[in-house]
C-alpha atoms as a PDB file:
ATOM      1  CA  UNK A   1     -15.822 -23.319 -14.583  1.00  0.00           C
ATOM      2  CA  UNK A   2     -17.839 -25.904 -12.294  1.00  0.00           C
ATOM      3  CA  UNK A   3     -20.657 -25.417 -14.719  1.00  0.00           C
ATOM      4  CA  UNK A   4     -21.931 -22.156 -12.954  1.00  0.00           C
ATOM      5  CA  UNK A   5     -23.019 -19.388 -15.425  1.00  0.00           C
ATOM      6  CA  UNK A   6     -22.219 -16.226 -13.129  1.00  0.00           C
ATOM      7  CA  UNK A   7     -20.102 -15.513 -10.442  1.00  0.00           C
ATOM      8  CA  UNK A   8     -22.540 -15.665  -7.770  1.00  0.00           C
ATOM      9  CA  UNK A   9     -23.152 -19.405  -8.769  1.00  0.00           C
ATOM     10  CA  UNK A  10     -19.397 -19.999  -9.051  1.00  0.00           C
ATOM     11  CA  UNK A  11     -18.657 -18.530  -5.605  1.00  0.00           C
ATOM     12  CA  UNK A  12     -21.248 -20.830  -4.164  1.00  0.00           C
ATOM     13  CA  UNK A  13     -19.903 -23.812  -5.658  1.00  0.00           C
ATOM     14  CA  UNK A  14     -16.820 -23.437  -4.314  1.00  0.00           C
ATOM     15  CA  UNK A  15     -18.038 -22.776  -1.229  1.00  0.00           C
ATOM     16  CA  UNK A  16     -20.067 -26.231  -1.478  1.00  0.00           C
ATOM     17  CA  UNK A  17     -16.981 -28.297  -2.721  1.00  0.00           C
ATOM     18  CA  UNK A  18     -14.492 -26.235  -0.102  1.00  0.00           C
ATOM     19  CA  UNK A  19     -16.842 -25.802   2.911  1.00  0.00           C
ATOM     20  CA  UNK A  20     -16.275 -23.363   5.190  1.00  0.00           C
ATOM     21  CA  UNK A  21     -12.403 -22.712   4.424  1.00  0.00           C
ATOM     22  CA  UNK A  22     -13.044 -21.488   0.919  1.00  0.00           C
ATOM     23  CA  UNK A  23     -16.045 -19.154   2.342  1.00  0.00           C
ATOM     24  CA  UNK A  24     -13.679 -17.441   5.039  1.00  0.00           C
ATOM     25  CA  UNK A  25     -11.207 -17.209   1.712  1.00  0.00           C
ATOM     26  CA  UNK A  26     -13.916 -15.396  -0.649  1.00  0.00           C
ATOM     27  CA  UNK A  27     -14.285 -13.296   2.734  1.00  0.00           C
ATOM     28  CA  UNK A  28     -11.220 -12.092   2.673  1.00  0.00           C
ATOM     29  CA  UNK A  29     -10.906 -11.251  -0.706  1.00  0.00           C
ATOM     30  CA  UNK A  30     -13.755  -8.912  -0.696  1.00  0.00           C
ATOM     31  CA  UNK A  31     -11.829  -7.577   2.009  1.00  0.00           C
ATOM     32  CA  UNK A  32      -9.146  -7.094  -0.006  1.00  0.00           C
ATOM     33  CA  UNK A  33     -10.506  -5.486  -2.827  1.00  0.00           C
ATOM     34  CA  UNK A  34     -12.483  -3.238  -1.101  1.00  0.00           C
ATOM     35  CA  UNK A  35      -9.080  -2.366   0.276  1.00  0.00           C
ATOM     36  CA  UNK A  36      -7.633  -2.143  -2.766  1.00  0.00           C
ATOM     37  CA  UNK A  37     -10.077   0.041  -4.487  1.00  0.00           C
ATOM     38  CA  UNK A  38     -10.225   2.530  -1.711  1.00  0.00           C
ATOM     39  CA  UNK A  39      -6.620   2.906  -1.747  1.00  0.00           C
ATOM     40  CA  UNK A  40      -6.982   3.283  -5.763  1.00  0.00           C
ATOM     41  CA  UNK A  41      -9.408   6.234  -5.314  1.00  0.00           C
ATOM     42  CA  UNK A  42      -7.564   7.880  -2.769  1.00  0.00           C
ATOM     43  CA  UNK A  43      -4.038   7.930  -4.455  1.00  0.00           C
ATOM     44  CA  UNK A  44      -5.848   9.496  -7.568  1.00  0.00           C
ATOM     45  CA  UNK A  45      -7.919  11.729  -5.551  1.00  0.00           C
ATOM     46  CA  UNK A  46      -4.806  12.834  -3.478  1.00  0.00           C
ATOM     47  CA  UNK A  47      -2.102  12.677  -6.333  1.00  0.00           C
ATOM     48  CA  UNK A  48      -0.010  10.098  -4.649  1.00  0.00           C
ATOM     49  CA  UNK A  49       3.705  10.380  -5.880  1.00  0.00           C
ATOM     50  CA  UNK A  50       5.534  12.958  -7.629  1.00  0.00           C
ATOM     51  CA  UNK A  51       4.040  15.796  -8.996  1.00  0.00           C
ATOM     52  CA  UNK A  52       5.745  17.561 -11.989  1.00  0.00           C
ATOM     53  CA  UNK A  53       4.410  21.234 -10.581  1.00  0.00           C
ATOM     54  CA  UNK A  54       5.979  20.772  -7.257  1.00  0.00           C
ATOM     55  CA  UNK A  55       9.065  19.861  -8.806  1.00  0.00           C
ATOM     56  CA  UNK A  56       9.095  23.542 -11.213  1.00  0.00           C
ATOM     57  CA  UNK A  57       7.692  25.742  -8.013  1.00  0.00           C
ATOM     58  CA  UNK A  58      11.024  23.797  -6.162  1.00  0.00           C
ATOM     59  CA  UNK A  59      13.230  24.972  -8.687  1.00  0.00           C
ATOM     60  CA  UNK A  60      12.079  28.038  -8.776  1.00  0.00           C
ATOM     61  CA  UNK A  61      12.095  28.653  -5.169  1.00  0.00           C
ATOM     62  CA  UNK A  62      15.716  27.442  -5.387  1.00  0.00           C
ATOM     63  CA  UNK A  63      16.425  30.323  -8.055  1.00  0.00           C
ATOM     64  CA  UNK A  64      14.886  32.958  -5.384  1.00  0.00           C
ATOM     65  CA  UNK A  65      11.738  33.187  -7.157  1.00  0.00           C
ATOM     66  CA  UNK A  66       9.303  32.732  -3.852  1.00  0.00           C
ATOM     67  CA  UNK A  67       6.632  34.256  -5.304  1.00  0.00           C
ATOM     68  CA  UNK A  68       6.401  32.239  -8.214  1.00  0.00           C
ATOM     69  CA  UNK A  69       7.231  29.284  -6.883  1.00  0.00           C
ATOM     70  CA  UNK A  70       3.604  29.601  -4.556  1.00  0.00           C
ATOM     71  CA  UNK A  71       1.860  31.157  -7.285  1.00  0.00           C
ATOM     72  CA  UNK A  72       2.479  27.740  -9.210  1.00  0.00           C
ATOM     73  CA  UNK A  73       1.047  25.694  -6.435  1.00  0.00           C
ATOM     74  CA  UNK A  74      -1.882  27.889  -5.361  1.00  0.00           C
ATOM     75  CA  UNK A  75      -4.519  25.774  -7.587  1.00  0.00           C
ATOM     76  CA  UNK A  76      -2.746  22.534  -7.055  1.00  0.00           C
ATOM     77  CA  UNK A  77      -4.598  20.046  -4.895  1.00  0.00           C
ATOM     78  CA  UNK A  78      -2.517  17.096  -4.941  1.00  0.00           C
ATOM     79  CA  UNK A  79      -1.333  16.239  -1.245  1.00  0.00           C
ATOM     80  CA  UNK A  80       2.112  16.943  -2.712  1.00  0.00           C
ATOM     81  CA  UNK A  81       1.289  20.598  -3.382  1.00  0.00           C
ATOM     82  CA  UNK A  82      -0.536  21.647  -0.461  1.00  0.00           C
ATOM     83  CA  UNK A  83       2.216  20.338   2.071  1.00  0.00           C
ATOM     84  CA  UNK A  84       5.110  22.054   0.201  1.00  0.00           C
ATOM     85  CA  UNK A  85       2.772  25.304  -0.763  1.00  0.00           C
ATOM     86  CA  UNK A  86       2.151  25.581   3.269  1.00  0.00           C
ATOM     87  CA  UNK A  87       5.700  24.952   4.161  1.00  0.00           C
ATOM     88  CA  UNK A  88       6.667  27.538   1.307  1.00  0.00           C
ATOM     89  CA  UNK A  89       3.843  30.224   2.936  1.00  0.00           C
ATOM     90  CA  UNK A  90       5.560  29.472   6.254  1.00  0.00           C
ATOM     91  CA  UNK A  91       8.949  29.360   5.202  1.00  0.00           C
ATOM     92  CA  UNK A  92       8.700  32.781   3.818  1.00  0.00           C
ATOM     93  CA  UNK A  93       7.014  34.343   6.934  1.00  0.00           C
ATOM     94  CA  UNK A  94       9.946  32.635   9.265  1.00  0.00           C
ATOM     95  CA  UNK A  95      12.377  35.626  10.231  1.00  0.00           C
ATOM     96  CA  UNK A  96      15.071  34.087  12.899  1.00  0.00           C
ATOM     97  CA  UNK A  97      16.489  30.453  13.016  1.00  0.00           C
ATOM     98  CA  UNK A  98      14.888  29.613  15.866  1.00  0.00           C
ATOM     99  CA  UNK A  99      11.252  30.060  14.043  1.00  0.00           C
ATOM    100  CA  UNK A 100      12.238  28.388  11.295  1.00  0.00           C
ATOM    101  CA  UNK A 101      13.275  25.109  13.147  1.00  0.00           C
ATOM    102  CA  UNK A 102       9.934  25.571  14.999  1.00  0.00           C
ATOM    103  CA  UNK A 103       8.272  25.562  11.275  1.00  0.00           C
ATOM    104  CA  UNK A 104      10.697  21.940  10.384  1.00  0.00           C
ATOM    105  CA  UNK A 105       9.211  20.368  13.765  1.00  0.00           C
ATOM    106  CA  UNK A 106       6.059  21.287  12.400  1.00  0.00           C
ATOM    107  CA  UNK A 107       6.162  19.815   9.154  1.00  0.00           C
ATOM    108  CA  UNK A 108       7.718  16.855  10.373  1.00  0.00           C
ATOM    109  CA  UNK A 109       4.665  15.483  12.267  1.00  0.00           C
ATOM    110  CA  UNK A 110       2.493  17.171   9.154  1.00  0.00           C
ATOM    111  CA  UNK A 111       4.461  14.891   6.472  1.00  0.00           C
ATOM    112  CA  UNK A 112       4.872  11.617   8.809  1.00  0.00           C
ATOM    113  CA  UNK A 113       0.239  12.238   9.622  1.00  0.00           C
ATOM    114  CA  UNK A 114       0.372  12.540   5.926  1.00  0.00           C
ATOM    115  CA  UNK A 115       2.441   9.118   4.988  1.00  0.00           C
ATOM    116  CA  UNK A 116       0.746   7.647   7.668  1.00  0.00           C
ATOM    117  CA  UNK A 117      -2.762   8.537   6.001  1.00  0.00           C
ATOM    118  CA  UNK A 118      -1.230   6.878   2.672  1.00  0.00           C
ATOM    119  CA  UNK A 119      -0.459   3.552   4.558  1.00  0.00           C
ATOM    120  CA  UNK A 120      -3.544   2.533   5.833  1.00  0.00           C
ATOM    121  CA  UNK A 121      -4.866  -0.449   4.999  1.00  0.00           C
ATOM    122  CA  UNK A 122      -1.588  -1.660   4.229  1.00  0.00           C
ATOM    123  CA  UNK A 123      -0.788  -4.017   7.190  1.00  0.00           C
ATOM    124  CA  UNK A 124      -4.342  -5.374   5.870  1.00  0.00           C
ATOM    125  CA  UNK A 125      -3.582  -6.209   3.163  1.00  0.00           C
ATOM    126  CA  UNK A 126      -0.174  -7.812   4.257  1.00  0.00           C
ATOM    127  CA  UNK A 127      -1.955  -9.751   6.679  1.00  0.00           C
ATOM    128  CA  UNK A 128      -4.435 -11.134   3.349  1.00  0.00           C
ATOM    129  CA  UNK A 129      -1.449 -11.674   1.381  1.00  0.00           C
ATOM    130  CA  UNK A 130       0.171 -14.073   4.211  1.00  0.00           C
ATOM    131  CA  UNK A 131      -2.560 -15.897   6.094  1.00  0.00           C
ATOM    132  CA  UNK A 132      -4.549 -16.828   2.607  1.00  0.00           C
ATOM    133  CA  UNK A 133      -2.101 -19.479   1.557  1.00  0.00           C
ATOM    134  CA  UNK A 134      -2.053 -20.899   4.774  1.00  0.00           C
ATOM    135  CA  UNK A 135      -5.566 -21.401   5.609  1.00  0.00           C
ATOM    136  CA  UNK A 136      -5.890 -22.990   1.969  1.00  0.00           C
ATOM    137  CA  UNK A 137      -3.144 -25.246   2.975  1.00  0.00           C
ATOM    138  CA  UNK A 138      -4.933 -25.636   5.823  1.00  0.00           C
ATOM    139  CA  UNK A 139      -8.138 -26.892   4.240  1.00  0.00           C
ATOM    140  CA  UNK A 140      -6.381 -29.275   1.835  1.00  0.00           C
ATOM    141  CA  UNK A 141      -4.966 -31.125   5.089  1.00  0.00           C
ATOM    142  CA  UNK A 142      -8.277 -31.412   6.716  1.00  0.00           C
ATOM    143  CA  UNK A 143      -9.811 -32.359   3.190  1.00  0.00           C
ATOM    144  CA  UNK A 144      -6.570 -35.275   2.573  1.00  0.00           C
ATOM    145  CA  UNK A 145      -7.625 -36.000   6.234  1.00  0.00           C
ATOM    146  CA  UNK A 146     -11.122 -37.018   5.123  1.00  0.00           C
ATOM    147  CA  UNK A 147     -10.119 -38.146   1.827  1.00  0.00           C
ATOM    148  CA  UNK A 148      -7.760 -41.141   3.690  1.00  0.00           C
ATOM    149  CA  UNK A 149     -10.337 -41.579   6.257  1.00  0.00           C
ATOM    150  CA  UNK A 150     -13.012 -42.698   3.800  1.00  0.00           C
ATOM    151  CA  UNK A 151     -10.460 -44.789   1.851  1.00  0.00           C
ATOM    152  CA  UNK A 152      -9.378 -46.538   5.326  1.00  0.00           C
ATOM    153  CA  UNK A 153     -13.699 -47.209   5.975  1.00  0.00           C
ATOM    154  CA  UNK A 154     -13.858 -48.736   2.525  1.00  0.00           C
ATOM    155  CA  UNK A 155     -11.430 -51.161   3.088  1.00  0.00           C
ATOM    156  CA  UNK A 156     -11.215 -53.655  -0.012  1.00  0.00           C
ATOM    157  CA  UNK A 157     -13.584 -51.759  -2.225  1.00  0.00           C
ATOM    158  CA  UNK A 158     -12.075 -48.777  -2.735  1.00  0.00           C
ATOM    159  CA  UNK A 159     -12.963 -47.005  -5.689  1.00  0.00           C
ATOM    160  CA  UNK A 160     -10.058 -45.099  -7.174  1.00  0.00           C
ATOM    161  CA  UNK A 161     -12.291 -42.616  -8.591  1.00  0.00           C
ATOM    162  CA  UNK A 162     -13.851 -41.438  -5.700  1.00  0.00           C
ATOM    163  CA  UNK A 163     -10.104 -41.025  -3.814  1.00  0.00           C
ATOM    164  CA  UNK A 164      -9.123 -39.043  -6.592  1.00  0.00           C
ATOM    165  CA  UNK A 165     -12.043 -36.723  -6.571  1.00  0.00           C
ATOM    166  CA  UNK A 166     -11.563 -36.439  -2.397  1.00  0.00           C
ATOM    167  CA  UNK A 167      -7.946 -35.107  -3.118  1.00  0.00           C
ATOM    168  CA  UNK A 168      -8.877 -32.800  -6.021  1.00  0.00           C
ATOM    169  CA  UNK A 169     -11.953 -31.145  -3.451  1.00  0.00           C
ATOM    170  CA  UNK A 170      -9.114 -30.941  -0.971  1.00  0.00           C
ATOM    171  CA  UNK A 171      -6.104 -28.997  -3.115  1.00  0.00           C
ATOM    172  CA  UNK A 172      -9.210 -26.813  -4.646  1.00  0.00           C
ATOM    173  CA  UNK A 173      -8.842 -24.470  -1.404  1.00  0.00           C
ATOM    174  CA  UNK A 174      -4.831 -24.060  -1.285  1.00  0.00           C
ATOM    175  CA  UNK A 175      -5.685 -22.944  -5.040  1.00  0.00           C
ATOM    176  CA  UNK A 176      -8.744 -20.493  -3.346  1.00  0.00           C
ATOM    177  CA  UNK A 177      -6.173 -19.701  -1.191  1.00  0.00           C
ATOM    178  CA  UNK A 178      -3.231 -18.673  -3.745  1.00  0.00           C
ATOM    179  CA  UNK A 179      -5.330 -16.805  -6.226  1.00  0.00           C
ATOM    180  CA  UNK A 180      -6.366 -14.601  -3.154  1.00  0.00           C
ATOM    181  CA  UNK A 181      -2.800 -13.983  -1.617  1.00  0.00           C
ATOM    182  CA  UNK A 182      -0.866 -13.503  -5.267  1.00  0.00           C
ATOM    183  CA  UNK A 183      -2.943 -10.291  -6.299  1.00  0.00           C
ATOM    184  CA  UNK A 184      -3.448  -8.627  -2.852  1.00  0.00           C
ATOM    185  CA  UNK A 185       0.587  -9.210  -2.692  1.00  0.00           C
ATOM    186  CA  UNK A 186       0.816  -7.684  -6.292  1.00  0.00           C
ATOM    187  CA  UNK A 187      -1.502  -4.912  -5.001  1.00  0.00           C
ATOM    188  CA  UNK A 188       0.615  -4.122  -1.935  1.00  0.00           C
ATOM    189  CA  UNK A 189       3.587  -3.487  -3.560  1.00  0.00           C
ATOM    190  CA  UNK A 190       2.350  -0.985  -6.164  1.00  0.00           C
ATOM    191  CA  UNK A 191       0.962   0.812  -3.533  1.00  0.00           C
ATOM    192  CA  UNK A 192       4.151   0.776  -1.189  1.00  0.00           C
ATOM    193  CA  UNK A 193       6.057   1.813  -4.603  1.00  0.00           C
ATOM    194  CA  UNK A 194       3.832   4.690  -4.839  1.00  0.00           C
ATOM    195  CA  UNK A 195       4.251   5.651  -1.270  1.00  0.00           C
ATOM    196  CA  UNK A 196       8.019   5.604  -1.807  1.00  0.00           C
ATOM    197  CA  UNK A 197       7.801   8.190  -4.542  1.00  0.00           C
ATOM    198  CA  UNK A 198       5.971   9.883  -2.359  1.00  0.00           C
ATOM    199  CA  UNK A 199       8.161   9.670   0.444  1.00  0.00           C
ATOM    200  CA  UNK A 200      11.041  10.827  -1.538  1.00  0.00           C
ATOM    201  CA  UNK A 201       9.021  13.620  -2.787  1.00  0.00           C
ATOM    202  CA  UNK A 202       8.421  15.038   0.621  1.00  0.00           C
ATOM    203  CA  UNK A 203      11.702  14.827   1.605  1.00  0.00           C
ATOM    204  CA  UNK A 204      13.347  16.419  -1.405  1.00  0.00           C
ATOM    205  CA  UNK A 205      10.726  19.351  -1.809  1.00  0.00           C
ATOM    206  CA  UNK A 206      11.262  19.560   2.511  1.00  0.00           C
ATOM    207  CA  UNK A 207      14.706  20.144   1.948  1.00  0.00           C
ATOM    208  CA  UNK A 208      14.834  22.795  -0.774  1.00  0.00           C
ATOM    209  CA  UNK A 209      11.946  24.529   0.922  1.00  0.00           C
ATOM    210  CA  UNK A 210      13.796  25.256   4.454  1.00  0.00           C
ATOM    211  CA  UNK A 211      17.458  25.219   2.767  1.00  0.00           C
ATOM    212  CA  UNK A 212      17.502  26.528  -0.346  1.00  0.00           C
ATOM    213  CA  UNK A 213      20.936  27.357  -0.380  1.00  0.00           C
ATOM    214  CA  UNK A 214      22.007  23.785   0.642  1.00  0.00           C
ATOM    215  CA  UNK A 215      19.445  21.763  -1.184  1.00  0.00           C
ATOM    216  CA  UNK A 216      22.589  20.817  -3.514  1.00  0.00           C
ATOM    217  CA  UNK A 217      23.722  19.356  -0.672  1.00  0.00           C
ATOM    218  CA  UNK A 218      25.952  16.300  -0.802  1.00  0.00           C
ATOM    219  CA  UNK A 219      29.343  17.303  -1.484  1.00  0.00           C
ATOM    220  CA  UNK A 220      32.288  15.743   0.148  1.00  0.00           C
ATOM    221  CA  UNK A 221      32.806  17.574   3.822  1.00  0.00           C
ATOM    222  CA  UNK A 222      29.392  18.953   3.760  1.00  0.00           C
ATOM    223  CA  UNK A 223      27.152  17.635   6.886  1.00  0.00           C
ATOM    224  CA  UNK A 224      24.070  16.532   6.550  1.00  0.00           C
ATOM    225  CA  UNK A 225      21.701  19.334   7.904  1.00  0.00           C
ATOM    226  CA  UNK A 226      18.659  17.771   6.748  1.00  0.00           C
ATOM    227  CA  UNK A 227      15.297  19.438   8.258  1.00  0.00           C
ATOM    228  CA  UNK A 228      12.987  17.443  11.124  1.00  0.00           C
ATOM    229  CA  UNK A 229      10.431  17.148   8.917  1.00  0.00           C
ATOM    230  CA  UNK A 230      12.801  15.318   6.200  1.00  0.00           C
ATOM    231  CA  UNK A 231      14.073  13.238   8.401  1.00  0.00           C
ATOM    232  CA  UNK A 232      10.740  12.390  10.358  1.00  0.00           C
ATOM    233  CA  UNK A 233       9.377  11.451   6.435  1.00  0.00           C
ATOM    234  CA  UNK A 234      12.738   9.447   5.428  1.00  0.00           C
ATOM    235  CA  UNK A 235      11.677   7.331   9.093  1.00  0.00           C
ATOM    236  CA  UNK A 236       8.357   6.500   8.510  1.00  0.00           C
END
């Protein structure tokens, strides 16, 4: 592409043909993907999402089984597993009502620090995603702009080729600026997906953890006595 062999040569290029619009857009896309691979190492690293072991220790906690249920989370170091074994440990320690809605206040600012931790970088990225498009629009004006100003200075001999090569310069950074935007959008919403699950997670292990006998809850006539902590999770 451009006749460039590497990428180094190609980025340059279009910096040379786009000016300084397409260099703020390669900017931000090694903003983005710096972003994006962060995010990508800490979702692995943290076990962003479901986790098929909280899920058994939550049933079994459900069938009485406390001790089991912790035992299968004690080596687990997803995110997942080390909120819901600590709200388990605590849970189980909790003698009178009044502790035990100290223990949901608790966990509520734990899991909301926790989704909070697993949204950074996200308004980022949004920001990426939204302002690309428009500053490549933004360069092909100024670039039609200079295209039509040159055609007005040649007056009768205008050369058709050299228009049509002004206006292809010009659209090249509203292209810069799409190919940035569409994959930091794509990006964005896999990671908000994942955050979901994990959202959901919380607030389903939560509930099950400091109502066990109500985590069927949901029947008609039944109130919804959801703990802080699922509710502060649900929020954020």
């Amino acid at each position: 592409m451009f006749g460039f062999s590497n990428p180094v040569d190609r980025a340059a290029g279009l910096i040379e043909l786009g000016g300084p619009v397409v260099a703020l857009l390669l900017a931000l896309s090694v903003i983005a993907l710096a972003i994006v691979i962060y995010k990508i190492a800490q979702y692995v690293r943290l076990g962003t999402g479901r986790d098929r072991q909280v899920d058994d220790a939550v049933r079994l906690w459900r069938a009485g089984d406390e001790g089991a249920a912790r035992a299968r989370l004690a080596d687990r170091k997803t995110a997942l597993a080390g909120l819901v074994r600590d709200a388990m440990s605590k849970a189980a320690q909790a003698g009178t009502s009044v502790a035990r809605s100290d223990l949901e206040d608790h966990f509520a600012i734990v899991a909301a620090r926790q989704l909070q931790r697993l949204q950074s970088g996200f308004r980022a990225l949004e920001s990426i995603a939204q302002v690309a498009p428009l500053i490549g629009l933004f360069g092909t004006v100024l670039g039609m702009i200079e295209a039509f100003r040159q055609l007005q200075e040649a007056g009768n001999s205008v050369d058709p080729s050299l228009l049509a090569g002004g206006i292809w310069v010009a659209l090249l950074t509203t292209a810069v600026g799409l190919a940035v935007a569409m994959p930091t959008a794509i990006c964005l919403s896999f990671f908000e997906s994942r955050v979901s699950r994990h959202r959901l997670a919380i607030e389903e292990a939560l509930t099950a953890v400091f109502n066990p006998v109500r985590a069927d809850a949901g029947a008609p006539g039944q109130a919804d006595d959801r703990p802080a902590a699922v509710a502060a999770a649900h929020a954020h």
